[in-house]
Protein backbone atom coordinates (compact mmCIF):
# COMPACT_ATOMS: atom_id res chain seq x y z
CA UNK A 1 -23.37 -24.62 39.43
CA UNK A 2 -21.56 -24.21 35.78
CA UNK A 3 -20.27 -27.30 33.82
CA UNK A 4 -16.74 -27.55 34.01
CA UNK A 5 -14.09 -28.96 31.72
CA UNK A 6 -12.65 -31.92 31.71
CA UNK A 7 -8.71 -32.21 32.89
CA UNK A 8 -8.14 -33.05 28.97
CA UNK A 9 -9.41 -29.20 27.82
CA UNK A 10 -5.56 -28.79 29.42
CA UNK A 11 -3.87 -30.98 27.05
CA UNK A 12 -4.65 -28.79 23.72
CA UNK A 13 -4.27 -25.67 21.90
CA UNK A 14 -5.54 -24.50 18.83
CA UNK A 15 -4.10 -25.17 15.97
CA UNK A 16 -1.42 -22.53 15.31
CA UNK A 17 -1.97 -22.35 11.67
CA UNK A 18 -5.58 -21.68 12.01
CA UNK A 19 -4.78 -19.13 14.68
CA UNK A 20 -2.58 -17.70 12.30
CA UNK A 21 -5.23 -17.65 9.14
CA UNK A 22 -7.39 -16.68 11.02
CA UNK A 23 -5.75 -13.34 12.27
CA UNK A 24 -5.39 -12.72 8.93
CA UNK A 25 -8.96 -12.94 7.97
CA UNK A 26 -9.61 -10.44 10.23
CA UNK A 27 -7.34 -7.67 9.02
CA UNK A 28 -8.81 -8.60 5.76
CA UNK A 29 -12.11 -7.69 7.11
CA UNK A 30 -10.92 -4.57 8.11
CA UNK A 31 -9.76 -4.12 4.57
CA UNK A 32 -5.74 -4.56 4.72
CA UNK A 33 -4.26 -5.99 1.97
CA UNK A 34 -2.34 -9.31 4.16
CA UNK A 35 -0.18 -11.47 2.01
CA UNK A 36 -1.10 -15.22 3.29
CA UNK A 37 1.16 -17.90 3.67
CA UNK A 38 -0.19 -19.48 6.48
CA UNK A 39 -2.56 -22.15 5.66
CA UNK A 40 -1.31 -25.24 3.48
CA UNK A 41 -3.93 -25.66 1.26
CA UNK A 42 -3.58 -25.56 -2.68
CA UNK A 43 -5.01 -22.53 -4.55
CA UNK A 44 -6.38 -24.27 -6.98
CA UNK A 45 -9.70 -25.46 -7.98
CA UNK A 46 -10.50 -29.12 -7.62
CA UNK A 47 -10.05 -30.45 -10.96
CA UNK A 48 -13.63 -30.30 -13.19
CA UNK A 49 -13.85 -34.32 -13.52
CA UNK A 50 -13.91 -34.50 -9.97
CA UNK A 51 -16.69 -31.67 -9.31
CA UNK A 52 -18.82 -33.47 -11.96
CA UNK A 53 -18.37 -36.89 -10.48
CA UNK A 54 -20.01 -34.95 -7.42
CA UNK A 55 -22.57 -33.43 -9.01
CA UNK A 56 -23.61 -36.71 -10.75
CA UNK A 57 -23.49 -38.35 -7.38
CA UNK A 58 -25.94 -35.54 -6.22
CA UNK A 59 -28.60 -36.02 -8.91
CA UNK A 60 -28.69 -39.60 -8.91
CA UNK A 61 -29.70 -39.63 -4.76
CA UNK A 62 -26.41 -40.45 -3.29
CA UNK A 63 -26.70 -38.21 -0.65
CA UNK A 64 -27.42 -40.87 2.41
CA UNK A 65 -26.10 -42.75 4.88
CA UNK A 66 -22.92 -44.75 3.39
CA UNK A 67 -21.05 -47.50 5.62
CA UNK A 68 -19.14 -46.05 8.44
CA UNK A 69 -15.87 -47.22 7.03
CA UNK A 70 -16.88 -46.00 3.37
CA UNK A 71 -18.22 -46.76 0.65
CA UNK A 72 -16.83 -49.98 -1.06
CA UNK A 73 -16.13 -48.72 -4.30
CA UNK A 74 -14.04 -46.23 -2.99
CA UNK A 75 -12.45 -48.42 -0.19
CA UNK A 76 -11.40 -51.09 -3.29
CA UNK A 77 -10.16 -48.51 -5.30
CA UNK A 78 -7.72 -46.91 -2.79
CA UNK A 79 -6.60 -50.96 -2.17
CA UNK A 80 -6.12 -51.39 -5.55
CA UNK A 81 -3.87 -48.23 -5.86
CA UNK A 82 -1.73 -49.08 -2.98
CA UNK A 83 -1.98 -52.94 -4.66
CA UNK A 84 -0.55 -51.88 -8.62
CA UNK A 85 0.56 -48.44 -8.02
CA UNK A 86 2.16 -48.26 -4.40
CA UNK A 87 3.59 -52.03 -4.32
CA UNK A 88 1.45 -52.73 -0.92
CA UNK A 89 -1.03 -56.13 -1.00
CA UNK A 90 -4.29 -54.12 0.42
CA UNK A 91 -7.84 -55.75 0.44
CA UNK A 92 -10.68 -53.22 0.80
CA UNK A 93 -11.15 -54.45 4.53
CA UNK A 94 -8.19 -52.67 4.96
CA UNK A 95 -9.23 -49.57 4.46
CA UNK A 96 -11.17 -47.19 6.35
CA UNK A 97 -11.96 -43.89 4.62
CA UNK A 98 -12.24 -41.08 6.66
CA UNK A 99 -13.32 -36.93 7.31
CA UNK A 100 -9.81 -35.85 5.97
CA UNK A 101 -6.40 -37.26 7.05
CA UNK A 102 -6.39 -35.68 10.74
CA UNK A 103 -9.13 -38.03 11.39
CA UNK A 104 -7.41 -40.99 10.45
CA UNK A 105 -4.42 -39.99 12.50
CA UNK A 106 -7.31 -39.91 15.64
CA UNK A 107 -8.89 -42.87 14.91
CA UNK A 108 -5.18 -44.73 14.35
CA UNK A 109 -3.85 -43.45 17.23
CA UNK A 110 -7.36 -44.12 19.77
CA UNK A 111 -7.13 -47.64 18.24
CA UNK A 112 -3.32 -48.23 19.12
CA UNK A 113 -2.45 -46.21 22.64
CA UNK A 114 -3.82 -45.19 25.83
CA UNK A 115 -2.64 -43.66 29.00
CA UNK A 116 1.34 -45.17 30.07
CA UNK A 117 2.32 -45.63 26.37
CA UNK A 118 4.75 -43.43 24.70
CA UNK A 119 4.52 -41.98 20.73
CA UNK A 120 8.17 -41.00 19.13
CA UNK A 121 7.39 -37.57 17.35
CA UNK A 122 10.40 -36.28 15.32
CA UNK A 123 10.37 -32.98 15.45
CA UNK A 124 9.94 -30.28 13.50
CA UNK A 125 6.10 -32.24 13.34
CA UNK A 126 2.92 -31.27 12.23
CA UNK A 127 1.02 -29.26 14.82
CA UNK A 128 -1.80 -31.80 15.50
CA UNK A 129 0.53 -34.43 16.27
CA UNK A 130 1.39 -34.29 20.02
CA UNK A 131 -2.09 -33.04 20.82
CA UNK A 132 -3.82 -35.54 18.78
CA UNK A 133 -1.23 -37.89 21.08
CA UNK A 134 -1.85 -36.35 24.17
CA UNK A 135 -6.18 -37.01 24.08
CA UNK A 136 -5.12 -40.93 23.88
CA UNK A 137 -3.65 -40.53 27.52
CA UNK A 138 -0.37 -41.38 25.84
CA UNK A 139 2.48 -39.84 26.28
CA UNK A 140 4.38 -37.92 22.80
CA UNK A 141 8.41 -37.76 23.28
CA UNK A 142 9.50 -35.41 21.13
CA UNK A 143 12.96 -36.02 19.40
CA UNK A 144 14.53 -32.71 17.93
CA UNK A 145 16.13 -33.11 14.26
CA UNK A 146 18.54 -29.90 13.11
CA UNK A 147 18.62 -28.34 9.68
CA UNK A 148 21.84 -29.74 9.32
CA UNK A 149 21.14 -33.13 9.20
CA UNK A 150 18.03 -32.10 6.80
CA UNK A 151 15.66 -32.47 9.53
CA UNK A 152 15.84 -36.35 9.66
CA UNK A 153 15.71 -38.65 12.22
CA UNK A 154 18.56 -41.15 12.57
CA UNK A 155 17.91 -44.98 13.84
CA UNK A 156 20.88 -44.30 16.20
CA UNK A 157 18.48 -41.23 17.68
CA UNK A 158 14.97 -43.38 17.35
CA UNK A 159 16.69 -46.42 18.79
CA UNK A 160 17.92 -43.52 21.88
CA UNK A 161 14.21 -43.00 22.58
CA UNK A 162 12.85 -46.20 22.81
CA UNK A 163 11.62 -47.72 26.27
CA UNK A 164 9.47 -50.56 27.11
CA UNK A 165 6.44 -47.98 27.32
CA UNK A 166 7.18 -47.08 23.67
CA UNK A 167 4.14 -47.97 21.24
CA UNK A 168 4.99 -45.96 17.85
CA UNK A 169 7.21 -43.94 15.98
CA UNK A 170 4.75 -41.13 13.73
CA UNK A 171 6.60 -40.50 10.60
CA UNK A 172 6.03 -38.04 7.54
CA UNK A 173 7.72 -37.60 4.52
CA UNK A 174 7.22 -35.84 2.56
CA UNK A 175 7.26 -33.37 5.71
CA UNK A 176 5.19 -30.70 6.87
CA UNK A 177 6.34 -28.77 7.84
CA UNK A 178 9.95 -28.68 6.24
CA UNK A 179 9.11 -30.76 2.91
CA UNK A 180 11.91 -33.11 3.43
CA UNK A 181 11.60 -36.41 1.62
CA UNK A 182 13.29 -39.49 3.03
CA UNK A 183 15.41 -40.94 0.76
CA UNK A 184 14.54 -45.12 0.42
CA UNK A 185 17.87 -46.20 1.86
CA UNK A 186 17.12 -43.59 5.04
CA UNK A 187 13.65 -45.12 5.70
CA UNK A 188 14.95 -48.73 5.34
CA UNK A 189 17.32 -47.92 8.13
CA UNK A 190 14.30 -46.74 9.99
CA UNK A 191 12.42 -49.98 9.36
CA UNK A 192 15.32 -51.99 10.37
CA UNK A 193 15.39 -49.66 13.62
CA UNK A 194 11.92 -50.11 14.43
CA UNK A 195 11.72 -53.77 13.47
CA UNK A 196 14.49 -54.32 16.02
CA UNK A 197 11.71 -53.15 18.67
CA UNK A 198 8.02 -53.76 19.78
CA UNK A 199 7.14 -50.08 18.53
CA UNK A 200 4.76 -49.82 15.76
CA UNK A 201 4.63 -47.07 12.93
CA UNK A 202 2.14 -44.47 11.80
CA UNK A 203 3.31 -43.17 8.17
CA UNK A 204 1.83 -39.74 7.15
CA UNK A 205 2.06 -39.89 3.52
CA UNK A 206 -0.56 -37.18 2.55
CA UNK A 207 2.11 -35.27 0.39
CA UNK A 208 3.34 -38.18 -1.16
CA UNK A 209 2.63 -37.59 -4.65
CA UNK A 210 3.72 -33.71 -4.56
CA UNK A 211 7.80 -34.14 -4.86
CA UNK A 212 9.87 -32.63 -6.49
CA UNK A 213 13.93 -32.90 -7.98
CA UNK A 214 14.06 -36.47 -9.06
CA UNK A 215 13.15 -37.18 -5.18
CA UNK A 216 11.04 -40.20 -4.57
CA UNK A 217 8.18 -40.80 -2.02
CA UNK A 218 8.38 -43.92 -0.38
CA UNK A 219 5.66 -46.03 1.86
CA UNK A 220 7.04 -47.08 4.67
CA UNK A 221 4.79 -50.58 4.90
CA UNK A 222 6.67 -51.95 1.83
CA UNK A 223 10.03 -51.26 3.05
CA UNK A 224 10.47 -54.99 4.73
CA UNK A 225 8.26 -58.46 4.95
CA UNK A 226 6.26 -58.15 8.28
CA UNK A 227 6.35 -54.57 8.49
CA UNK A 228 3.11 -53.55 7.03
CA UNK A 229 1.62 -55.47 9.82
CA UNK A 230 3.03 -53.05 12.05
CA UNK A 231 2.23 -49.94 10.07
CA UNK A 232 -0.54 -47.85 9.71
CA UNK A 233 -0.70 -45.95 6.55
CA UNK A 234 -2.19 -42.34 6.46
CA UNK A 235 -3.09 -40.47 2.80
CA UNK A 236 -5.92 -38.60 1.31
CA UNK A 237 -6.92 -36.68 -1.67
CA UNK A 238 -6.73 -32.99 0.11
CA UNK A 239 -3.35 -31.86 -1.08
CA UNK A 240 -3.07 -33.87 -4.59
CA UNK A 241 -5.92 -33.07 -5.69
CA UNK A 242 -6.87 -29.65 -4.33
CA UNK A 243 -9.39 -31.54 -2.26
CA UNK A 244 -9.46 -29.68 1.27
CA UNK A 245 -12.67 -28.88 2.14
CA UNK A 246 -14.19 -31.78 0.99
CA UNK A 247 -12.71 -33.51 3.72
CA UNK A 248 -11.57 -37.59 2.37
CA UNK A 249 -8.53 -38.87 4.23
CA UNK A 250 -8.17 -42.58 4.86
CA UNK A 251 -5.91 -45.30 6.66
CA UNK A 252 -4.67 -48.70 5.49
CA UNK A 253 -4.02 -50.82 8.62
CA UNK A 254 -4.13 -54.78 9.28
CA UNK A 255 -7.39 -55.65 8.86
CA UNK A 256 -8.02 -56.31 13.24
CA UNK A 257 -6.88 -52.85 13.48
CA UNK A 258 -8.58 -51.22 10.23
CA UNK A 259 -11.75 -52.85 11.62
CA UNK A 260 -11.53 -51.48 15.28
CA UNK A 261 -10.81 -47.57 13.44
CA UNK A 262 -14.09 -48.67 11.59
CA UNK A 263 -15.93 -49.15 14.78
CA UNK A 264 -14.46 -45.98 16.56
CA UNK A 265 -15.59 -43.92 13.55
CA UNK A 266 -18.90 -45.19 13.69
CA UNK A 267 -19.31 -44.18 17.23
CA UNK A 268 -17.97 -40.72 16.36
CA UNK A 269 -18.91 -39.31 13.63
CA UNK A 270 -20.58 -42.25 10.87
CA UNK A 271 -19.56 -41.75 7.54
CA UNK A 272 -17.81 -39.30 5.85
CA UNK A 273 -19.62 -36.93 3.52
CA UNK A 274 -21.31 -39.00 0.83
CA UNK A 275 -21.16 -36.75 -2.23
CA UNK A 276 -17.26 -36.63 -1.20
CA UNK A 277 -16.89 -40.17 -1.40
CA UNK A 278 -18.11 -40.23 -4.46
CA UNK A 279 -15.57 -37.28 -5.88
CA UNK A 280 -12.83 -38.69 -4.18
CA UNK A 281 -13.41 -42.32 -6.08
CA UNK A 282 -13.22 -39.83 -9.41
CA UNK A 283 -9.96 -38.70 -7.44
CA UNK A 284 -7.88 -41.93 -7.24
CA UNK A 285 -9.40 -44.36 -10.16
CA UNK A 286 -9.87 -41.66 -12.75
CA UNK A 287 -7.47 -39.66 -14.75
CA UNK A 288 -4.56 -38.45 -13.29
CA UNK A 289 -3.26 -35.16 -15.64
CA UNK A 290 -4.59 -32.50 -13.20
CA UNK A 291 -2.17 -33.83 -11.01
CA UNK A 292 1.01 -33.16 -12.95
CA UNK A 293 -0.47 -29.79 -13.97
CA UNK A 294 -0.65 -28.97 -9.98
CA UNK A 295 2.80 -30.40 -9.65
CA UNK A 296 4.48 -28.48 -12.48
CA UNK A 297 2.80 -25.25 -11.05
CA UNK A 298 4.23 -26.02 -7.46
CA UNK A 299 7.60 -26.90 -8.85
CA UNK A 300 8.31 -23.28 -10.41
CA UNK A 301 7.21 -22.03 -7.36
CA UNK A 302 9.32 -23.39 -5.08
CA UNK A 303 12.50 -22.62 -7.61
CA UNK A 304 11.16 -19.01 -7.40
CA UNK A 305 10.69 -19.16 -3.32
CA UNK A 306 14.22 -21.06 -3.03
CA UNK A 307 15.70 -18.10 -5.14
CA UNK A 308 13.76 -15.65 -3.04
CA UNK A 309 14.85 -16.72 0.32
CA UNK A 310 18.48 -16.98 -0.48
CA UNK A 311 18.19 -13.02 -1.31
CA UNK A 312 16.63 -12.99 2.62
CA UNK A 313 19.17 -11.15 5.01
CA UNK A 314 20.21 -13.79 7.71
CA UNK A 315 17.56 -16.48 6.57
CA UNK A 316 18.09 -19.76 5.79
CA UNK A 317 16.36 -22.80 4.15
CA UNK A 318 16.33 -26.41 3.51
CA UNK A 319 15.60 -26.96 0.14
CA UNK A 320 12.13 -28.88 0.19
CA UNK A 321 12.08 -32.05 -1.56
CA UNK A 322 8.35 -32.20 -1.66
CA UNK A 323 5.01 -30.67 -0.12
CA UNK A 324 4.88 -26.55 -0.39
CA UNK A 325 6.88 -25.53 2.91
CA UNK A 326 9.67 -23.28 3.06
CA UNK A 327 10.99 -23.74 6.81
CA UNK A 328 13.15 -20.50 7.40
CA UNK A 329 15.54 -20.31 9.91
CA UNK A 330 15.13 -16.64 10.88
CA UNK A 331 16.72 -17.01 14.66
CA UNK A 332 19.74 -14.76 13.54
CA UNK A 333 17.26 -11.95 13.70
CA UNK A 334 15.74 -12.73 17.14
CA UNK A 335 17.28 -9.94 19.34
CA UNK A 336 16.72 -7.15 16.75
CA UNK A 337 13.98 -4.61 16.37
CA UNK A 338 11.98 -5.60 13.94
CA UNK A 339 8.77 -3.58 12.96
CA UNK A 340 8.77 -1.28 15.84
CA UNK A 341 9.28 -4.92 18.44
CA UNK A 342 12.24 -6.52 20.05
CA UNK A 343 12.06 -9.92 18.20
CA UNK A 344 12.32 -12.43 21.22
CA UNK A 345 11.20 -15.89 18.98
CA UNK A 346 9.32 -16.98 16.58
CA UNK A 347 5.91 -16.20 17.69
CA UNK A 348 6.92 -12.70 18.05
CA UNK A 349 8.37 -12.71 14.43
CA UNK A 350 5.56 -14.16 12.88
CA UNK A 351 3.32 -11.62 14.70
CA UNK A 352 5.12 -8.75 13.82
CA UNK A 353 5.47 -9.24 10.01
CA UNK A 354 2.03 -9.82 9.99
CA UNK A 355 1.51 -6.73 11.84
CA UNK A 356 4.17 -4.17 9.88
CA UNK A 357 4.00 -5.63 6.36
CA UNK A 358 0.81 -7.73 6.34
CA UNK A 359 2.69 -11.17 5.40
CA UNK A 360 1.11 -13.85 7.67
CA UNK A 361 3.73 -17.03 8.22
CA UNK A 362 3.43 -19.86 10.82
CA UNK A 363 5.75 -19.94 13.72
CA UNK A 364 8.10 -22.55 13.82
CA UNK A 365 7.10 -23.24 17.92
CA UNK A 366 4.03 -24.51 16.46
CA UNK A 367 6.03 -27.42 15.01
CA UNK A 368 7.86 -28.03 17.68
CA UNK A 369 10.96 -25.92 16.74
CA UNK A 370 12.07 -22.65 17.62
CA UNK A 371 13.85 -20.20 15.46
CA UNK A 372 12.11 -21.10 12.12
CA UNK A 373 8.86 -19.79 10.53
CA UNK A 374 7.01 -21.99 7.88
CA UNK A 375 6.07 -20.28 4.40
CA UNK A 376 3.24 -22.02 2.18
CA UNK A 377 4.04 -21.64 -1.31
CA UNK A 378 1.00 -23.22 -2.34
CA UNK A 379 -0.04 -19.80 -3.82
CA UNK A 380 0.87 -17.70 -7.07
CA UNK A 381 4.38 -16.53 -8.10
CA UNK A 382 2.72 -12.73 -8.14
CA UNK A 383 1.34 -12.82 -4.58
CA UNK A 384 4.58 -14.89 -3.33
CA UNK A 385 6.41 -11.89 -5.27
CA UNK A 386 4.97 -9.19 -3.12
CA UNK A 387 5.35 -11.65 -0.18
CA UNK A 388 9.02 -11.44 -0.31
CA UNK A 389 9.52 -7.90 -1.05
CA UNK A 390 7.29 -7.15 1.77
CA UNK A 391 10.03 -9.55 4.03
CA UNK A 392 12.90 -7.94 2.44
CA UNK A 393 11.32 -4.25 3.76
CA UNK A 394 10.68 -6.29 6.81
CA UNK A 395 14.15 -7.81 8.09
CA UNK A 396 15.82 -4.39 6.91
CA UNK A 397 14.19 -2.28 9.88
């Protein structure tokens, strides 16, 4: 008799933005030219400092086991950043360093829920959120934001949600995938909110150093005293530092909790890559110019995107505050023929541009809201260029 799945096989899909990239690798194959905004990952290299402090890790034999929870030097330094750079008291203890941010989201979220609680999701989220929920046995309850209040969620709406069952509220700002930043005054309100409650808080900060406009991350743990006790903080060096494949996220919990995520990822999966610890210490203790280079880079273009999508027929946009997301509304087309198609949503839209004019976007579905498809502009202004003529031709069929 064949193995079956498990009943949890039920509670997943693949992740829409690697469905996505990866129907646009295969056109590519087949040698059409497909414009690819799909996957949020910087297009640039990771910065030469940080490749050497890898390569110097390789000759010198640091290529074995490391402690579960990583290796201390890197552990202290990320304390000490969130100690004299972030405003957060961290001890190394603290800090579990992971195989990229997603990870640290599992290993926070095995650690804190199980089957009968409940995890507040704003929505539009990112797409691994309510799955990653759902293999806890918990329960995500999705709360719906709208474009016109900027895609934020209110205390009066978080407060709404809450029942006894609730365990946390996941946050992220800046967002993927709009790119809206919360302002301080917005998350206090939050932290008041949640404060008033038993609920706990994961904050997704992996973006928070890309920002843009005079806007200003914030971590949520410093907001109020007691609250980083009830906070788990989530970061990495994949989008600041053109890290993604090396694959270095990491947590910063209370120290019972930050130890139990230690244990869990011991079980799983040990260590994360040596020779990636190693670059990512180079990462947050070393020097920092590479990252305003990136930033300056992203900043024109977004102004070029935000220019471009205003020029879109029917299409609208919040302005990003940070990260490399456009969010278009594109719902006023759904009903027209579009590329030869009846557009129905936005899995059908996304489809079909990438089918007629080769532009590959993420539907907005995948985030938990329909009507909008998400643009990474974490690519150059020539290929985002030909990206949006290619859209123009598009929405006038």
């Amino acid at each position: 008799m064949a193995l079956t799945l498990a009943e949890r096989s039920k509670l997943i899909a693949p992740s829409a933005t690697l469905a996505m990239a990866a129907e646009a690798k295969r056109l590519k194959v087949k040698g059409i030219d497909v414009l690819d905004f799909a996957l949020g990952e910087p297009d640039f290299n990771t910065p030469e400092n940080i490749q050497e402090a890898a390569f110097q890790a390789i000759r010198s034999g640091k290529t074995h086991y490391t402690p579960p929870a990583g290796i201390p030097e890197l552990r202290q330094a990320i304390a000490d950043h969130y100690t004299n750079k972030i405003g957060l008291p961290t001890q190394a203890a603290q800090v579990v360093v992971s195989n990229g941010a997603k990870q640290s989201l599992h290993n926070a979220l095995m650690a804190l829920t199980g089957p009968g609680d409940e995890v507040i999701i704003p929505a539009p989220y990112w797409v691994s959120y309510a799955d990653l929920v759902k293999l806890t046995g918990a329960t995500p309850v999705v709360i719906s934001t709208t474009e016109e209040s900027g895609f934020k969620l209110s205390p009066e709406a978080f407060l709404a949600a809450v029942t006894p069952r609730t365990k946390l509220l996941m946050l992220n700002s800046p967002s993927n995938p709009t790119g809206v930043v919360y302002s301080r005054g917005e998350l206090e309100a939050l932290a008041d909110a949640v404060l008033g409650t038993s609920a706990g808080v994961i904050s997704d900060e992996i973006y928070e150093q890309l920002t843009y406009d005079g806007a200003e991350p914030t971590c949520f743990a410093t907001l109020r005293p007691g609250l980083a006790e009830r906070t788990v903080t989530i970061s990495g060096v994949s989008k600041t530092y053109a890290m993604t494949g090396w694959r270095i996220g990491w947590a910063v919990a209370s120290e019972p909790i930050s130890k139990f995520m230690g244990d869990i990822q011991s079980q799983e999966t040990s260590n994360p890559c040596s020779v990636s610890q190693w670059a990512a210490l180079e990462a947050v203790a070393g020097p920092q110019d590479s990252v305003a280079e990136m930033l300056g880079h992203f900043a024109e273009r977004r102004a070029y995107v935000l220019k471009r999508v205003a020029l879109l027929h029917d299409v609208t946009c919040v302005a990003p505050g940070g990260a490399f997301y456009a969010f278009m509304n594109v719902s006023k087309h759904f009903g027209r023929t579009l590329g030869g198609k009846v557009i129905t949503d936005s899995t059908d839209f996304c489809l079909t541009a990438l089918a007629a004019v080769h532009v590959a976007l993420v539907m907005g579905s995948a985030f938990g809201t329909e009507g909008y498809a998400r643009l990474s502009f974490a690519t150059d202004l020539k290929t985002l260029g030909r990206g949006f003529d290619a859209l123009e031709v598009f929405l006038k069929d």
